[in-house]
N, C-alpha and C. Protein backbone atom coordinates (compact mmCIF):
# COMPACT_ATOMS: atom_id res chain seq x y z
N UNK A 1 17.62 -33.59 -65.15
CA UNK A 1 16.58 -34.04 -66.05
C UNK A 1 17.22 -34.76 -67.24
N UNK A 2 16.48 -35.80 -67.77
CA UNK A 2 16.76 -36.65 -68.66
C UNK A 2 16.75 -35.50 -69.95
N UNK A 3 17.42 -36.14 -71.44
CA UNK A 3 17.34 -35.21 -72.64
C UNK A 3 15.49 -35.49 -73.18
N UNK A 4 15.49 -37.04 -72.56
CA UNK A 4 13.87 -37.50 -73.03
C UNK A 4 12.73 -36.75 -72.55
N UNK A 5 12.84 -36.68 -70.92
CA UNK A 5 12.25 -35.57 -70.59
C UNK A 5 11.96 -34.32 -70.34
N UNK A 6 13.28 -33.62 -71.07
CA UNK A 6 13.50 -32.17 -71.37
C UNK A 6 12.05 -32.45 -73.10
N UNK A 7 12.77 -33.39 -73.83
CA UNK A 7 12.38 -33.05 -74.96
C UNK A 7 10.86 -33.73 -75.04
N UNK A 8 10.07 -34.25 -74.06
CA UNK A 8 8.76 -34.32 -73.55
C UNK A 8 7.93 -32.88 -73.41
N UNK A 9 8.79 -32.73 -72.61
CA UNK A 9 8.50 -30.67 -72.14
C UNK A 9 8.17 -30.42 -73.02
N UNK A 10 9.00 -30.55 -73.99
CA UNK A 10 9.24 -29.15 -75.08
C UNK A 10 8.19 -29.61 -76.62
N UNK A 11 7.40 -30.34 -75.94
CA UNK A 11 6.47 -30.98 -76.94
C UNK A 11 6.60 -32.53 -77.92
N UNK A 12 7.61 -33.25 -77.36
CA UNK A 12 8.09 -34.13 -77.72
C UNK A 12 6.96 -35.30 -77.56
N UNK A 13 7.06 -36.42 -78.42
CA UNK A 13 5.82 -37.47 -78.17
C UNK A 13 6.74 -38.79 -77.97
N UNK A 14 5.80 -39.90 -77.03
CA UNK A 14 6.28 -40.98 -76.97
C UNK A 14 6.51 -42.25 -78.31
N UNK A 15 7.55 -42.30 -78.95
CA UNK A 15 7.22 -43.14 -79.95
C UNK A 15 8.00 -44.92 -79.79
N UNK A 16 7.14 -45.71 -80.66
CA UNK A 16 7.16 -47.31 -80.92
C UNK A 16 7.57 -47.13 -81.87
N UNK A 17 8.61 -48.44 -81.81
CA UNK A 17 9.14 -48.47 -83.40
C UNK A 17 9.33 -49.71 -83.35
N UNK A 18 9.57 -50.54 -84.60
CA UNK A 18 9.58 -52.05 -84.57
C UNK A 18 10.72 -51.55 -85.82
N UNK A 19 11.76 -52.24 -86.43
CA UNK A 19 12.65 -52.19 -87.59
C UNK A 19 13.10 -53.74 -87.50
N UNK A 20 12.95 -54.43 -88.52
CA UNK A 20 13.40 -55.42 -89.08
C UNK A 20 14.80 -55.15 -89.42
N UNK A 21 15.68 -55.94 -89.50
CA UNK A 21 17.19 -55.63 -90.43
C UNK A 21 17.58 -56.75 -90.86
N UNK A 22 18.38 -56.98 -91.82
CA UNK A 22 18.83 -58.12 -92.30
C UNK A 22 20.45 -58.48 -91.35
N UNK A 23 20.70 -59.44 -91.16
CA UNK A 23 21.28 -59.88 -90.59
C UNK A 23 22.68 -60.27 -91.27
N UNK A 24 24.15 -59.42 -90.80
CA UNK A 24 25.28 -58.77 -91.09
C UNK A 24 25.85 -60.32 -92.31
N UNK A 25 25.92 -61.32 -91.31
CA UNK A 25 26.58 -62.69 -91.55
C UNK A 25 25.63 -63.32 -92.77
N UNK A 26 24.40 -63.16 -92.42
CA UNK A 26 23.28 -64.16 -93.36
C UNK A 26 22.11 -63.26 -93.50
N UNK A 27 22.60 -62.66 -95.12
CA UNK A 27 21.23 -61.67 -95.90
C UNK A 27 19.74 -62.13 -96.14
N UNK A 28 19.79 -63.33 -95.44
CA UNK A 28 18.79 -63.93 -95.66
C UNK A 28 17.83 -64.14 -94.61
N UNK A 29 18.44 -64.00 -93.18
CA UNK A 29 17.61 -63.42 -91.87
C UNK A 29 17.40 -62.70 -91.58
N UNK A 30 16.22 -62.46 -90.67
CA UNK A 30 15.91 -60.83 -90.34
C UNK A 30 15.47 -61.17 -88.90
N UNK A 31 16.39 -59.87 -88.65
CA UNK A 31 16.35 -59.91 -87.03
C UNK A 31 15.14 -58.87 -86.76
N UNK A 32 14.39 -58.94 -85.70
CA UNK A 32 13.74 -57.68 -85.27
C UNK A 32 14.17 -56.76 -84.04
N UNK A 33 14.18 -55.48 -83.93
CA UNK A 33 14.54 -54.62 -82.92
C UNK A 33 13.23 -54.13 -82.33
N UNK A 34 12.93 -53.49 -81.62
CA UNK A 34 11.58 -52.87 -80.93
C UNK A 34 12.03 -51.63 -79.42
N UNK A 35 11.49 -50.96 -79.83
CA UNK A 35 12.08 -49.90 -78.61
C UNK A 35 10.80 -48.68 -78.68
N UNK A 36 11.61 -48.23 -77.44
CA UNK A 36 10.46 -46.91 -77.25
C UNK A 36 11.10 -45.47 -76.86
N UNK A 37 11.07 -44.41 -77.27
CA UNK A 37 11.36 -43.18 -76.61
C UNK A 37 10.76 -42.39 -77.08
N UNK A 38 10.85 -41.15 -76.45
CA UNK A 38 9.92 -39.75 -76.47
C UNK A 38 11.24 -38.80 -77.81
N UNK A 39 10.69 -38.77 -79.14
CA UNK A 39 11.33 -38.06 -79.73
C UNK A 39 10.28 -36.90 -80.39
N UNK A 40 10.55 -36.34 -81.27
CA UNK A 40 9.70 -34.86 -82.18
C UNK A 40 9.50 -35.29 -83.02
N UNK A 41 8.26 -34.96 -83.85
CA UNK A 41 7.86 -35.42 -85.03
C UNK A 41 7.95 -34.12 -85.32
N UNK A 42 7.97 -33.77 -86.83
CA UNK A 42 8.09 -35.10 -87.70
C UNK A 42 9.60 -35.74 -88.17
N UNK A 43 10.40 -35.16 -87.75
CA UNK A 43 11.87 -35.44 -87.95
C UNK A 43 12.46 -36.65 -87.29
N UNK A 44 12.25 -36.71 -86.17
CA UNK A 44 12.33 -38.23 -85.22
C UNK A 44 13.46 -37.96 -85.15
N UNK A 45 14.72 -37.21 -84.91
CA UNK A 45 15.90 -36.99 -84.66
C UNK A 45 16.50 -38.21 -83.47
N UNK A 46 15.96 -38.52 -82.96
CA UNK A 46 16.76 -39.96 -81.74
C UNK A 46 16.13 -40.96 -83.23
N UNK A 47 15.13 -41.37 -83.41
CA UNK A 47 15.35 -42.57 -84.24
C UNK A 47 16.20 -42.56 -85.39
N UNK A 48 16.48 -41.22 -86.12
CA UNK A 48 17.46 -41.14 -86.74
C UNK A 48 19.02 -41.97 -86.32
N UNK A 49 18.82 -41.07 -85.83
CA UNK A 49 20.39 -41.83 -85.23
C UNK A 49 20.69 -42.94 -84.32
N UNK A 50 19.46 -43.89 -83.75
CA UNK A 50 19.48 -44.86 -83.93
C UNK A 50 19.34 -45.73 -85.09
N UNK A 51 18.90 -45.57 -86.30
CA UNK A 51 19.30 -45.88 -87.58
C UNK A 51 20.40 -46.31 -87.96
N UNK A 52 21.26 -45.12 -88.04
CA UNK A 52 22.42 -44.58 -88.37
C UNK A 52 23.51 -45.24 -87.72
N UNK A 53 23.20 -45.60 -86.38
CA UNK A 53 24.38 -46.12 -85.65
C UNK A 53 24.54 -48.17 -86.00
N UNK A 54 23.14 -48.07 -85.98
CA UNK A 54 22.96 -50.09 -86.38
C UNK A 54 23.88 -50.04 -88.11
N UNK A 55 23.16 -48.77 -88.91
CA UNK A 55 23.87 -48.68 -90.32
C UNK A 55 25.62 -48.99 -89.99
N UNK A 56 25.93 -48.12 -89.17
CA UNK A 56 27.57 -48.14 -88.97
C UNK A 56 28.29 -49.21 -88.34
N UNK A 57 27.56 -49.32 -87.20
CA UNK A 57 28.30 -50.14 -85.86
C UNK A 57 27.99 -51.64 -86.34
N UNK A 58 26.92 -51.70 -86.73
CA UNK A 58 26.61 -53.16 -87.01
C UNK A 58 26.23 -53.89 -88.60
N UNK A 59 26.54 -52.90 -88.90
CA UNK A 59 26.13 -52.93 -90.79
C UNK A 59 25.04 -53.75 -91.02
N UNK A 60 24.16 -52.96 -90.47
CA UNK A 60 22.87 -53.57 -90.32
C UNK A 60 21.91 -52.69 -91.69
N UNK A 61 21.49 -53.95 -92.41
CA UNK A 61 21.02 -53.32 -93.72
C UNK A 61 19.33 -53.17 -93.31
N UNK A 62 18.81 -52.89 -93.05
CA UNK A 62 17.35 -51.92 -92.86
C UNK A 62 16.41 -52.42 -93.81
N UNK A 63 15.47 -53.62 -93.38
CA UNK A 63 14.25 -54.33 -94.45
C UNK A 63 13.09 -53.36 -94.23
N UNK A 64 12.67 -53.02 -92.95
CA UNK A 64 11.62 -52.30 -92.71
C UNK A 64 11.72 -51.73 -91.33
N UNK A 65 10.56 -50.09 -91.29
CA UNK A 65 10.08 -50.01 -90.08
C UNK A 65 8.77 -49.69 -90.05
N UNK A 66 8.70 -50.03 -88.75
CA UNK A 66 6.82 -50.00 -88.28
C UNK A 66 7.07 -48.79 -87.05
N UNK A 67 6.28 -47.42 -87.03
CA UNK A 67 6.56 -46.41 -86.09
C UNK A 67 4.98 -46.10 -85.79
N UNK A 68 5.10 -45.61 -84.31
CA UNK A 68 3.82 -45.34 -83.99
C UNK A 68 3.92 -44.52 -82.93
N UNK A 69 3.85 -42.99 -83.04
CA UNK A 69 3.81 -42.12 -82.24
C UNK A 69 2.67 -41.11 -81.30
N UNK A 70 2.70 -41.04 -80.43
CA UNK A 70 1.44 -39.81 -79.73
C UNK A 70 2.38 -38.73 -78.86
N UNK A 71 1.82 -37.66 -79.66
CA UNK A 71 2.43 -36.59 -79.21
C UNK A 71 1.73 -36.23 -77.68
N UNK A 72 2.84 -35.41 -77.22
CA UNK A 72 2.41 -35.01 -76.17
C UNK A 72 2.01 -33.19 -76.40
N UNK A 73 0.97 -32.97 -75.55
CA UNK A 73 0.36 -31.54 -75.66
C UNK A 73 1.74 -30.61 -75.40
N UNK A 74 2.40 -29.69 -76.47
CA UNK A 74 2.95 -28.72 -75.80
C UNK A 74 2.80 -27.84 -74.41
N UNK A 75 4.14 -28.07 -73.62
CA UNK A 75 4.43 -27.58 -72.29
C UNK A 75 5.13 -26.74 -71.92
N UNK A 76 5.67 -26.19 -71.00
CA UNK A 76 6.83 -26.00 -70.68
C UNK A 76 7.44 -26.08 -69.42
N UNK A 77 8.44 -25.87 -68.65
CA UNK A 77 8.50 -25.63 -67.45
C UNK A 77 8.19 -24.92 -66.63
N UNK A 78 8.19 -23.36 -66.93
CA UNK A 78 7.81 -22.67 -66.53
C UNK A 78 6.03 -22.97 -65.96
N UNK A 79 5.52 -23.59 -67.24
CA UNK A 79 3.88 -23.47 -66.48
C UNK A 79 4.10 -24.47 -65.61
N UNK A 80 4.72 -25.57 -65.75
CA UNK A 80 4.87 -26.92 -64.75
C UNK A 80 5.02 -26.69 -63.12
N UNK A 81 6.20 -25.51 -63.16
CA UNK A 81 6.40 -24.94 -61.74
C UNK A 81 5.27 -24.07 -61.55
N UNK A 82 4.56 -23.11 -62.09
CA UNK A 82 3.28 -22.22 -61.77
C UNK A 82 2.27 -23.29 -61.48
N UNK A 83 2.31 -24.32 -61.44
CA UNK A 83 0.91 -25.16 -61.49
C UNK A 83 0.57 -26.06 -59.98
């Protein structure tokens, strides 16, 4: 099993994110990113550290984000296999 779909199980929601960043070479462009995964609200721990890694790896300075999440109904496995 995926960590996405462990952490689906475990009540995790599908989230959209759009983040603008300014662009490393020229502060004056802005690139856009857009992605999707199943993280926890309200902490967002995977978008965190997708943050974090553009902050480091790409010194990507952060203009904005646009997030849009739907949780999924708490589950577990156990009822998944009883069902």
């Amino acid at each position: 099993m995926t960590a996405g779909f462990v952490s689906w199980l475990q009540g995790g929601g599908l989230i959209t994110t759009e983040s603008l960043c300014f662009l490393p070479h020229n502060k004056t462009l802005l690139q856009s990113f857009a992605g999707q995964t199943v993280d926890t609200a309200p902490k967002f721990p995977r978008l965190h550290a997708f943050l974090d890694q553009g902050r480091q790896e790409i010194e990507a300075v952060t203009h904005s984000i646009r997030a849009a999440c739907i949780a999924a109904p708490a589950r577990s496995l156990a009822n998944l296999k009883n069902s």
